[in-house]
Protein backbone atom coordinates (compact mmCIF):
# COMPACT_ATOMS: atom_id res chain seq x y z
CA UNK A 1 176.91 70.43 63.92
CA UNK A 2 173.18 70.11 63.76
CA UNK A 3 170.92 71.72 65.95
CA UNK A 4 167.29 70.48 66.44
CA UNK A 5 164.61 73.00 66.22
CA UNK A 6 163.72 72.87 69.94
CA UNK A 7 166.81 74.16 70.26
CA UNK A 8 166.39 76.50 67.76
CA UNK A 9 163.51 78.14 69.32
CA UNK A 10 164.78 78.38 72.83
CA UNK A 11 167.84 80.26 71.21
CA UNK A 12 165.63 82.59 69.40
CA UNK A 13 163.41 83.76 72.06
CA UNK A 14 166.61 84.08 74.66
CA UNK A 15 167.71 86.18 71.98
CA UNK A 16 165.03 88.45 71.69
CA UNK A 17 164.68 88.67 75.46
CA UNK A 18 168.36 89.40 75.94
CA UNK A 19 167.61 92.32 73.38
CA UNK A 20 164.23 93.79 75.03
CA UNK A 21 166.53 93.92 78.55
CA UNK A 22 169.45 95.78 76.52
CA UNK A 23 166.36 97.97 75.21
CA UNK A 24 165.25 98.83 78.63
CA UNK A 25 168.66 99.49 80.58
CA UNK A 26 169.70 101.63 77.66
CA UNK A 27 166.27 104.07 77.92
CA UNK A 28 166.75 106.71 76.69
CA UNK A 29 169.51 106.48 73.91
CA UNK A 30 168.80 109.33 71.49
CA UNK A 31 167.00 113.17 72.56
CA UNK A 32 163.54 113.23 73.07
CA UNK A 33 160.68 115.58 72.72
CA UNK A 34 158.15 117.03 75.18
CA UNK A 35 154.66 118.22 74.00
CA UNK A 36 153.27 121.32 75.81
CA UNK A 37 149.73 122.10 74.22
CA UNK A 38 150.50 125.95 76.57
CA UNK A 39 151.65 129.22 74.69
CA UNK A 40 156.15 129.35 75.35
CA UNK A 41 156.44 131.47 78.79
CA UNK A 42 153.58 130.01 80.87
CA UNK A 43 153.83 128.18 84.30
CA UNK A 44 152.98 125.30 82.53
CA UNK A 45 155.83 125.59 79.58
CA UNK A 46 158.21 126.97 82.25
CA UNK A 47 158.09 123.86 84.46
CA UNK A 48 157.96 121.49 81.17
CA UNK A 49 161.29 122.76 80.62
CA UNK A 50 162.94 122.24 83.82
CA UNK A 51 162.02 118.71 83.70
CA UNK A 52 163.04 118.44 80.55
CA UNK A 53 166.66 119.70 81.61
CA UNK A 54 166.72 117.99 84.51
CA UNK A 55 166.16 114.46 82.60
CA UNK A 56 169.12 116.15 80.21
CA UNK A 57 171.44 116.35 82.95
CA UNK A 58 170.20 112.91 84.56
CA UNK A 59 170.99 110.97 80.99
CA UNK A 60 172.87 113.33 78.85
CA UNK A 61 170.38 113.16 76.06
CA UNK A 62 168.63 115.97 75.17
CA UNK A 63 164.65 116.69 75.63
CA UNK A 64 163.12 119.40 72.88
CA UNK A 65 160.12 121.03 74.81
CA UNK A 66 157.16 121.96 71.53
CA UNK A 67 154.92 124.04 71.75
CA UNK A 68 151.68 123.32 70.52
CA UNK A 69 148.80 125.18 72.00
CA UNK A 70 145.08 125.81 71.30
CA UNK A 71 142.11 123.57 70.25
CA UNK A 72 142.16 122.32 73.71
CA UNK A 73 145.19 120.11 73.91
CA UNK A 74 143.81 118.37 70.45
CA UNK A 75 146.89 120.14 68.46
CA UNK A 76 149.37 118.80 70.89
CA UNK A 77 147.35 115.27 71.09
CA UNK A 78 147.42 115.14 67.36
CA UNK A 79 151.59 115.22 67.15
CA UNK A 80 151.60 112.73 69.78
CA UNK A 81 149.61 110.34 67.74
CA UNK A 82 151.67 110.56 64.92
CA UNK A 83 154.41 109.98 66.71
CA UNK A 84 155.97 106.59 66.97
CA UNK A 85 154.68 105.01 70.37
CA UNK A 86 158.37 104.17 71.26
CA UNK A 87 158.61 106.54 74.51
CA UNK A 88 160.64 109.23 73.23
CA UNK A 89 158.16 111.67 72.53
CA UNK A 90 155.11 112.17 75.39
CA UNK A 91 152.92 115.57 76.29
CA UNK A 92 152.37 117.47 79.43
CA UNK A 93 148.45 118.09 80.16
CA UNK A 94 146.17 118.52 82.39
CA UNK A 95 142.89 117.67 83.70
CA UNK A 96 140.71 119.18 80.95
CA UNK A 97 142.71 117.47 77.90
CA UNK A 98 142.59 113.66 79.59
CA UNK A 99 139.35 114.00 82.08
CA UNK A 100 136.76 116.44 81.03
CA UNK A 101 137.08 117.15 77.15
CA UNK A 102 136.16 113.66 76.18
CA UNK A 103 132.59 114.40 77.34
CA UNK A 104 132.72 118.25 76.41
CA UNK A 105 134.02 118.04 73.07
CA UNK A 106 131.28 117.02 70.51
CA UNK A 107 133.74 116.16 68.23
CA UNK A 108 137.09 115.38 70.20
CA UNK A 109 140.05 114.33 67.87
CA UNK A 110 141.23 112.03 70.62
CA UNK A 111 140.21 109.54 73.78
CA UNK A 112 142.69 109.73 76.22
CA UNK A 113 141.89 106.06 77.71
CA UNK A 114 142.15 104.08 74.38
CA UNK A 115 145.09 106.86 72.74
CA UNK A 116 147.29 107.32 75.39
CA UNK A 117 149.55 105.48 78.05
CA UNK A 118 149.59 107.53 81.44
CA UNK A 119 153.23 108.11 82.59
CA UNK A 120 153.27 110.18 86.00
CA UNK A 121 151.21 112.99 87.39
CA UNK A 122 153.49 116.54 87.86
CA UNK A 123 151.74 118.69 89.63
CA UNK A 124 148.67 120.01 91.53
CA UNK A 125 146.99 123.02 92.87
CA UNK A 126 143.64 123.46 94.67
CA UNK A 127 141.02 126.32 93.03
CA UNK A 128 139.76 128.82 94.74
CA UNK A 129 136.84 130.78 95.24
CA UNK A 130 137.38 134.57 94.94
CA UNK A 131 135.85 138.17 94.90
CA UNK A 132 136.69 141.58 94.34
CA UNK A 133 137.56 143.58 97.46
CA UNK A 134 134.99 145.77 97.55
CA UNK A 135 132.20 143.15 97.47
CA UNK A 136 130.14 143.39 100.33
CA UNK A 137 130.17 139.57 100.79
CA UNK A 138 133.28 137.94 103.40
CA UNK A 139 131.59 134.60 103.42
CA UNK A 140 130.41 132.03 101.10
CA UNK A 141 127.20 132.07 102.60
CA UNK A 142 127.49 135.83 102.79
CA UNK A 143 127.72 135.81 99.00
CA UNK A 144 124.88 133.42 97.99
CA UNK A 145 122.54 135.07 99.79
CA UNK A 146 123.36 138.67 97.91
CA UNK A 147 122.86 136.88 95.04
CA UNK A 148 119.27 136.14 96.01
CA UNK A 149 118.58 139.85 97.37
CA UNK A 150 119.53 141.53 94.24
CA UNK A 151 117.10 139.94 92.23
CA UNK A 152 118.89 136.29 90.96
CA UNK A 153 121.88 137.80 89.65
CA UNK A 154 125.16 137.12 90.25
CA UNK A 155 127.92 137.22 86.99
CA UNK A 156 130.92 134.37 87.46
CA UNK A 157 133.99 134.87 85.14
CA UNK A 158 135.75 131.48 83.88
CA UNK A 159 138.80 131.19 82.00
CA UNK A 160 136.91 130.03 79.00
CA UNK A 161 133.66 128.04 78.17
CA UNK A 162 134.68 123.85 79.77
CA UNK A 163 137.52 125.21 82.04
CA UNK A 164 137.88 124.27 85.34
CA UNK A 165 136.55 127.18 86.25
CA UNK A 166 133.44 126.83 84.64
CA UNK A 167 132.82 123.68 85.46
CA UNK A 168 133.53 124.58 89.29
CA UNK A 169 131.05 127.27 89.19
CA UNK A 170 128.38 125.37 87.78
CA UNK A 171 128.87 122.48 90.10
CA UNK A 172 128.97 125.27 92.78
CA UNK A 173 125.78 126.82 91.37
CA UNK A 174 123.76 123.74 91.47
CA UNK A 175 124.77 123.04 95.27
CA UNK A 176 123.63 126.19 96.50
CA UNK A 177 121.01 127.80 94.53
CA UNK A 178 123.00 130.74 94.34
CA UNK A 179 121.69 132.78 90.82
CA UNK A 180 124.54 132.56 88.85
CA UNK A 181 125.30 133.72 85.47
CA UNK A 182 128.22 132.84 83.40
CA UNK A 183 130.66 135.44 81.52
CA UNK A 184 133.46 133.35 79.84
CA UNK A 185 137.15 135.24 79.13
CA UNK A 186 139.84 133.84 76.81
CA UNK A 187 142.35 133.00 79.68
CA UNK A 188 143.22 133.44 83.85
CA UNK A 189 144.46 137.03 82.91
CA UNK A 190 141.49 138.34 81.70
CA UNK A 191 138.90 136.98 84.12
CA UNK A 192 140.80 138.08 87.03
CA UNK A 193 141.16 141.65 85.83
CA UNK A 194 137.53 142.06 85.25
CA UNK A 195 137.44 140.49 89.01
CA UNK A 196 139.53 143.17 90.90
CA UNK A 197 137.84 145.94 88.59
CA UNK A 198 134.30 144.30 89.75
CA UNK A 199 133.21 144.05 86.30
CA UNK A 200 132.15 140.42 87.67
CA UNK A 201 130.97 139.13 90.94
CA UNK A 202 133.08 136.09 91.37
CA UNK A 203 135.92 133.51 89.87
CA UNK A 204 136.78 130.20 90.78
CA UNK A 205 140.94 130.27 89.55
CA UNK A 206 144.04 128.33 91.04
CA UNK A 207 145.48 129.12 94.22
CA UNK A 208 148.76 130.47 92.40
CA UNK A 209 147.44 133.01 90.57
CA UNK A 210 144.56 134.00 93.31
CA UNK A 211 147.33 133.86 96.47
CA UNK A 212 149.12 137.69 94.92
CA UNK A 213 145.94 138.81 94.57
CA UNK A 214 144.31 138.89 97.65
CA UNK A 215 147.77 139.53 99.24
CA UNK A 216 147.51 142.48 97.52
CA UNK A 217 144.38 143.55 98.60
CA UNK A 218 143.20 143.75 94.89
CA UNK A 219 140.78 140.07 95.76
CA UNK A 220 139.43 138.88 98.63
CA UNK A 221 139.08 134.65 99.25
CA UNK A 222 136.24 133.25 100.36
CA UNK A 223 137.06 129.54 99.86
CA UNK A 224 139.81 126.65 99.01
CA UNK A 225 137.75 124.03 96.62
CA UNK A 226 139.77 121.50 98.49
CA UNK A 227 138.81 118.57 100.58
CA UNK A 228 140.99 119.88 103.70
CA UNK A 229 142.71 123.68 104.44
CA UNK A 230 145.82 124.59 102.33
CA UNK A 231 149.06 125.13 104.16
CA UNK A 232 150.13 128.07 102.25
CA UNK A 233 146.84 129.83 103.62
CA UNK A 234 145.74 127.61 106.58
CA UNK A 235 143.47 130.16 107.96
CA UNK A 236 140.96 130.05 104.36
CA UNK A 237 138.05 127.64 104.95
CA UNK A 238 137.31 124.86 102.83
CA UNK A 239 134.40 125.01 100.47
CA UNK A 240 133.15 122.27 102.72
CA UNK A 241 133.78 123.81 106.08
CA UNK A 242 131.44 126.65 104.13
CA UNK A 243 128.66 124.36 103.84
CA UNK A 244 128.92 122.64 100.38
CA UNK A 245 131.56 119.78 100.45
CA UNK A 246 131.21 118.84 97.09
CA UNK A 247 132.86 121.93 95.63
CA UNK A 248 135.96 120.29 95.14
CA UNK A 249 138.86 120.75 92.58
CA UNK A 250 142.25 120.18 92.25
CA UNK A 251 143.85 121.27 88.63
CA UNK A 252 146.50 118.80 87.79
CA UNK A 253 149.16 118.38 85.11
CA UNK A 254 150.21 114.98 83.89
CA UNK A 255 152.66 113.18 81.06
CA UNK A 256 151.62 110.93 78.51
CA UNK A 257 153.23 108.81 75.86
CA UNK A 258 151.05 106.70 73.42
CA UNK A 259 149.28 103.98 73.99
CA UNK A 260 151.43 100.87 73.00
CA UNK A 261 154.82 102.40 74.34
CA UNK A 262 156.65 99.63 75.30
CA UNK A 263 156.53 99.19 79.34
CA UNK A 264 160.17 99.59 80.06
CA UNK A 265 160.31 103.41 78.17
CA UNK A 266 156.79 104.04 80.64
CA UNK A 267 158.99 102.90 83.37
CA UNK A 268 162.37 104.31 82.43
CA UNK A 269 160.16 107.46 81.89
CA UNK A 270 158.50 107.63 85.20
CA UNK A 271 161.72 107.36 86.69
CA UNK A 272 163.02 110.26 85.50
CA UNK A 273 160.14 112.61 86.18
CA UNK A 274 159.83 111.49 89.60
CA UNK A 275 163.54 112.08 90.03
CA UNK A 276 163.75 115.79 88.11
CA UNK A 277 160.15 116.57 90.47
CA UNK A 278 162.30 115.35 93.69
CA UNK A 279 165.20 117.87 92.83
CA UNK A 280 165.16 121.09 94.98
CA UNK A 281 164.86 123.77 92.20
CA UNK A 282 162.05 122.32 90.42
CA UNK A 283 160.02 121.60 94.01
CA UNK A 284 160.69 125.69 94.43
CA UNK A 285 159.84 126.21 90.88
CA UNK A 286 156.52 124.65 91.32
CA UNK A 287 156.21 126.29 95.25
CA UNK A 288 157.02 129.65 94.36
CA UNK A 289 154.02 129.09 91.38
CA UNK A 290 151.33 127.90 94.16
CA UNK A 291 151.73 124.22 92.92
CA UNK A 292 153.13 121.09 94.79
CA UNK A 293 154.96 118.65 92.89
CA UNK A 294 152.64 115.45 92.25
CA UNK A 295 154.41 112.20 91.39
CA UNK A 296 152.60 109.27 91.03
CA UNK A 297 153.24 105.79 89.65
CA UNK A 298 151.81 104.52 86.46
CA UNK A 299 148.60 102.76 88.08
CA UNK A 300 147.58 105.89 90.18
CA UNK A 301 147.77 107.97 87.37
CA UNK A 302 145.38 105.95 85.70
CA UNK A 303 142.85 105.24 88.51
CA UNK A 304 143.27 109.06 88.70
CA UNK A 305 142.25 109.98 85.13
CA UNK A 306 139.25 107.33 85.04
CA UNK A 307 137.94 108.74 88.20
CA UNK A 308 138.09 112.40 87.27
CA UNK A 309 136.71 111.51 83.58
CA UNK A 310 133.63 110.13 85.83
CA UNK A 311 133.02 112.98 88.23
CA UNK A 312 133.70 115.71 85.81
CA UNK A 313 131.72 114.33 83.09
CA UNK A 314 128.68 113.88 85.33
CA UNK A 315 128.90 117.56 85.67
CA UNK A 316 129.55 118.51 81.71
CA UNK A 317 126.33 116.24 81.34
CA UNK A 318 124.71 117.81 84.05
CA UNK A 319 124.65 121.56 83.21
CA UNK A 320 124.53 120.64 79.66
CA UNK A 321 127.65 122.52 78.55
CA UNK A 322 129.20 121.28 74.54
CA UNK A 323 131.78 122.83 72.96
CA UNK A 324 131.66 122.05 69.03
C-alpha cells in the first residue's frame, strides 16, 4: 500500500510525540546524582541526602549525593556542566554560587542564568546579628554608637571574604555609619568562636547556628536581618524595627540541573523535591537545623535568583569587594 508523504509526516511527528510523553511519565528511569559543592557531614550535605533518599523511596531509583566542595561552588558547577543536561544529575546551592558570585568572582567559571535551569528552592533561614555576651551593647543602636565612642573601631567577623556575612555587614555598615572593620575566618565555626571569646565585636551568621548560642549564654542577639520577627524567637527585633530596614537577608539553598534539560525531567524533578521537603522527617530535619523548608515552583525560583543577583550585586559593586 502506498502512503503519501503528508501522511508520512503526520506519522512521524505522532511518533516522536508519543515517545517525548513515554519520556516524561517514565522520569526518572535509571539512579541519579546530586551535587553538593559542602564538605560530607554539613547541614547542607546532611539534608542533600535525605532528599536524595526520600526521592529513592518515592521512585525506587537510586540518587548518589557527590561531594564537591571549595572554589565557591565552581568545582561542583564544573561537574554539572559536563554532565549531560538530561535531568539526572543537578546540584544543591545556595545564594552565593547562583546570586552573588557572578559579580564577585573576577573570573567565575560559570553564569548561573545562561548555565543552569532552576529546579526548586529547599530551604531558608534568616541571618542574624550577634555579639559576645559580655559586650556592653543590648541594642543595635546601643552598638553603633560604641563604635563611634571608641574611636571608629569596631572588628566584624564573616565566614569568609563574599559570604553572606560579609556582604550583610557591609550593607549594614553603609546604613549606619557604624566604624566597622572587617576580619574574615575560613568558615561559621571559626568566626563564631572568636565571637563568644570577644576576639571580635560582632557577626552577622544564620539563625541555626546563632539560636544555641545565645541560648547558651555564650552570644547575645541584637537583631533578625529579616523583613518581619522570626517565630522561633518572636521576641528578637527586626533589623528594621532597629532602625535600618534594609538590613535584610535570608540564606537560601536551591537545585539546579543544566540549562537545556528537557522540561518534563525539570518538572518530574520539582515534583519530587517538593514531595521529599513535604515529608515529616525532612521538615524536622531542616527545623531542628533553624531552617524552614522552601519549595517553590520553577518560575519563582527564577524571579528569585534574578532578583537576588540584582540586590546583592549592587552591594558587591558598592563596597568594592573582588575575589580573584
Amino acid at each position: 500500500m502506498k502512503v503519501s508523504r503528508g501522511w508520512s509526516v503526520v506519522a512521524t511527528v505522532a511518533c516522536l510525540l508519543a515517545a517525548h510523553g513515554a519520556s516524561a511519565q517514565s522520569f526518572p528511569s535509571r539512579s541519579m546524582r546530586l551535587l553538593v559543592p559542602f564538605p560530607p557531614g554539613g547541614p547542607t550535605d546532611q539534608v542533600s541526602r535525605l532528599i536524595g533518599r526520600k526521592i529513592t523511596e518515592s521512585t525506587g531509583e537510586p540518587v548518589v549525593v557527590d561531594n564537591r566542595p571549595g572554589g565557591g561552588a565552581q568545582i561542583a558547577a564544573a561537574a554539572l556542566l559536563q554532565a549531560p543536561a538530561d535531568g539526572y544529575t543537578f546540584m544543591i546551592g545556595d545564594v552565593g554560587a547562583l546570586s552573588i558570585n557572578v559579580t564577585l568572582y573576577e573570573r567565575l567559571s560559570y553564569d548561573p542564568q545562561r548555565d543552569f535551569q532552576a529546579v526548586s528552592l529547599v530551604m531558608s533561614a534568616p541571618m542574624v546579628l550577634l555579639v559576645p555576651n559580655r559586650s556592653t551593647a543590648k541594642t543595635v543602636a546601643e552598638l553603633v554608637q560604641t563604635g563611634k565612642n571608641q574611636g571608629g573601631h569596631l572588628s566584624y567577623a564573616s565566614q569568609g571574604i563574599g559570604t553572606g556575612g560579609h556582604l550583610l555587614a557591609e550593607m549594614f555598615k553603609a546604613a549606619s555609619g557604624a566604624p566597622l572593620v572587617h576580619v574574615p575566618y575560613k568558615g561559621s565555626a571559626p568566626a563564631m568562636q572568636d565571637l563568644i571569646a570577644g576576639q571580635v565585636d560582632l557577626l552577622f551568621d544564620v539563625m541555626g547556628a546563632a539560636l544555641p548560642q545565645a541560648r547558651g549564654g555564650k552570644a547575645t542577639i541584637l537583631a533578625v536581618a529579616a523583613e518581619q520577627r522570626s517565630p522561633r524567637a518572636p521576641d528578637l527585633p527586626t533589623m528594621a524595627e532597629a532602625g535600618y530596614p534594609g538590613v535584610v537577608m535570608t540564606v537560601w539553598f536551591e537545585i539546579v540541573a543544566r540549562s537545556g534539560t528537557p522540561e518534563p525531567a525539570v518538572r518530574g524533578l520539582n515534583g519530587l523535591i517538593v514531595a521529599a521537603l513535604n515529608s515529616p522527617d525532612v521538615a524536622k530535619r531542616l527545623s531542628d537545623q533553624g531552617f524552614d523548608p522552601s519549595h517553590s515552583s520553577v518560575e519563582q525560583f527564577t524571579a528569585l535568583m534574578r532578583s537576588e543577583r540584582e540586590k546583592w550585586g549592587a552591594v558587591v559593586k558598592a563596597s568594592g569587594i573582588r575575589v580573584e
